[in-house]
Protein backbone atom coordinates (compact mmCIF):
# COMPACT_ATOMS: atom_id res chain seq x y z
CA UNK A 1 -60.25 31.93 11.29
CA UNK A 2 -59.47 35.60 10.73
CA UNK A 3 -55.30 37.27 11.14
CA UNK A 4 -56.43 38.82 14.48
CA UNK A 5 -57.16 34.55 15.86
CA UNK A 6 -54.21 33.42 14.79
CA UNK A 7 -52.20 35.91 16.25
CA UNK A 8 -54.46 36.06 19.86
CA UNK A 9 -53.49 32.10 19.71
CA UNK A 10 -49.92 32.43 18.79
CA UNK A 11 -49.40 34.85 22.10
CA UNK A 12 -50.72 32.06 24.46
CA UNK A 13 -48.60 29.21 22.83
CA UNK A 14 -45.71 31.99 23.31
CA UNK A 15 -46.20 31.42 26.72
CA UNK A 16 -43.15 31.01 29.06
CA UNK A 17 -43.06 28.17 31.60
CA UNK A 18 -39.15 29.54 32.70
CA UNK A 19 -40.95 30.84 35.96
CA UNK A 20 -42.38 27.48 36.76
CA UNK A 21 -39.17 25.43 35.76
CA UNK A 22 -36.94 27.77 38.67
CA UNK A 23 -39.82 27.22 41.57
CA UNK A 24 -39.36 23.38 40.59
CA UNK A 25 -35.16 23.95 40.78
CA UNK A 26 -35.98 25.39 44.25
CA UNK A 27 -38.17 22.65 45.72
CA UNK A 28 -35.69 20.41 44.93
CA UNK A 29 -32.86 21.88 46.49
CA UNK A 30 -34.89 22.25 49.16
CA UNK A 31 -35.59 18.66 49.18
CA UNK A 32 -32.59 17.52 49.04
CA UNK A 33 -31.27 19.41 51.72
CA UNK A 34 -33.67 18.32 53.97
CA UNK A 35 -33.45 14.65 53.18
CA UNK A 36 -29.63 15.13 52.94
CA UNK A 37 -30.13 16.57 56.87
CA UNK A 38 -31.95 13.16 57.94
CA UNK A 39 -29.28 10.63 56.90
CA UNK A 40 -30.05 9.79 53.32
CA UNK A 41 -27.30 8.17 51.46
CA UNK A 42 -28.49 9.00 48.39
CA UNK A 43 -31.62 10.86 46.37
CA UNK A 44 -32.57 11.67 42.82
CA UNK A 45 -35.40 14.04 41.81
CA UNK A 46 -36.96 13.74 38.47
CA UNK A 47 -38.81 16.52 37.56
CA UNK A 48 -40.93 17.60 34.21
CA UNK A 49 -42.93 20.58 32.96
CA UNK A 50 -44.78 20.55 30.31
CA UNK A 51 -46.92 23.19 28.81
CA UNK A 52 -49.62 23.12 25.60
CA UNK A 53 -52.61 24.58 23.76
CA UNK A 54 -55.70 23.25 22.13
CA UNK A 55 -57.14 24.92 19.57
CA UNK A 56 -60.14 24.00 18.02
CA UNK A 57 -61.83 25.60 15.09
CA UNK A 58 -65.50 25.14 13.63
CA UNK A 59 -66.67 27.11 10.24
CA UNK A 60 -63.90 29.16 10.65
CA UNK A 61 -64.09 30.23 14.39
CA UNK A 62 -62.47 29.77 17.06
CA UNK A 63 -64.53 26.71 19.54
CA UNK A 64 -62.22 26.13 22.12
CA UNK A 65 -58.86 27.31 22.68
CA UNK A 66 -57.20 25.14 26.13
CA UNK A 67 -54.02 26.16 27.28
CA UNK A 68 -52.84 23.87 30.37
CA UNK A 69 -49.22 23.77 31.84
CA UNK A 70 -48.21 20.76 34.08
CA UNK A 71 -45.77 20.24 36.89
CA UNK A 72 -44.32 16.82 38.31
CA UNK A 73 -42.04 15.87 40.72
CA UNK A 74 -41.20 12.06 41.92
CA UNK A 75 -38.63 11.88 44.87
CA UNK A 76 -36.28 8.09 45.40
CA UNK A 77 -34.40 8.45 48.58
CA UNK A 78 -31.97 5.55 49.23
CA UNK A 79 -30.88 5.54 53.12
CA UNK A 80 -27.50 4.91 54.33
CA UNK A 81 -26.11 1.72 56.56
């Protein structure tokens, strides 16, 4: 693996997920709004992002490179008396 693969590999692991994370933020404000506006007592939103590479390299070249960036979202909505 030559200067010019390690550096092609280090942009994509520099990649940033910040836009990602703020459309999640949105949704669930939205979310809660909207369950908030049908009577629920209470909600909670858990949310995760995570983003990775895989980088595999055979006699010194580059196999596969993977990049993959993952978005969850599980809503609990409690409903009042």
């Amino acid at each position: 693996m030559n200067e010019e693969d390690i550096q092609s590999a280090q942009k994509i692991t520099a990649f940033d997920c910040n836009e990602k994370k703020h459309e999640l933020e949105n949704l669930a404000i939205k979310i809660l709004n909207n369950i908030s506006n049908k009577g629920a007592f209470t909600a909670q939103i858990s949310m995760g992002l995570t983003q990775g590479v895989s980088l595999e390299v055979r006699k010194q070249q580059i196999e596969t490179l993977e990049f993959n960036c993952d978005k969850g979202l599980t809503i609990t909505v409690f409903e009042g008396l």
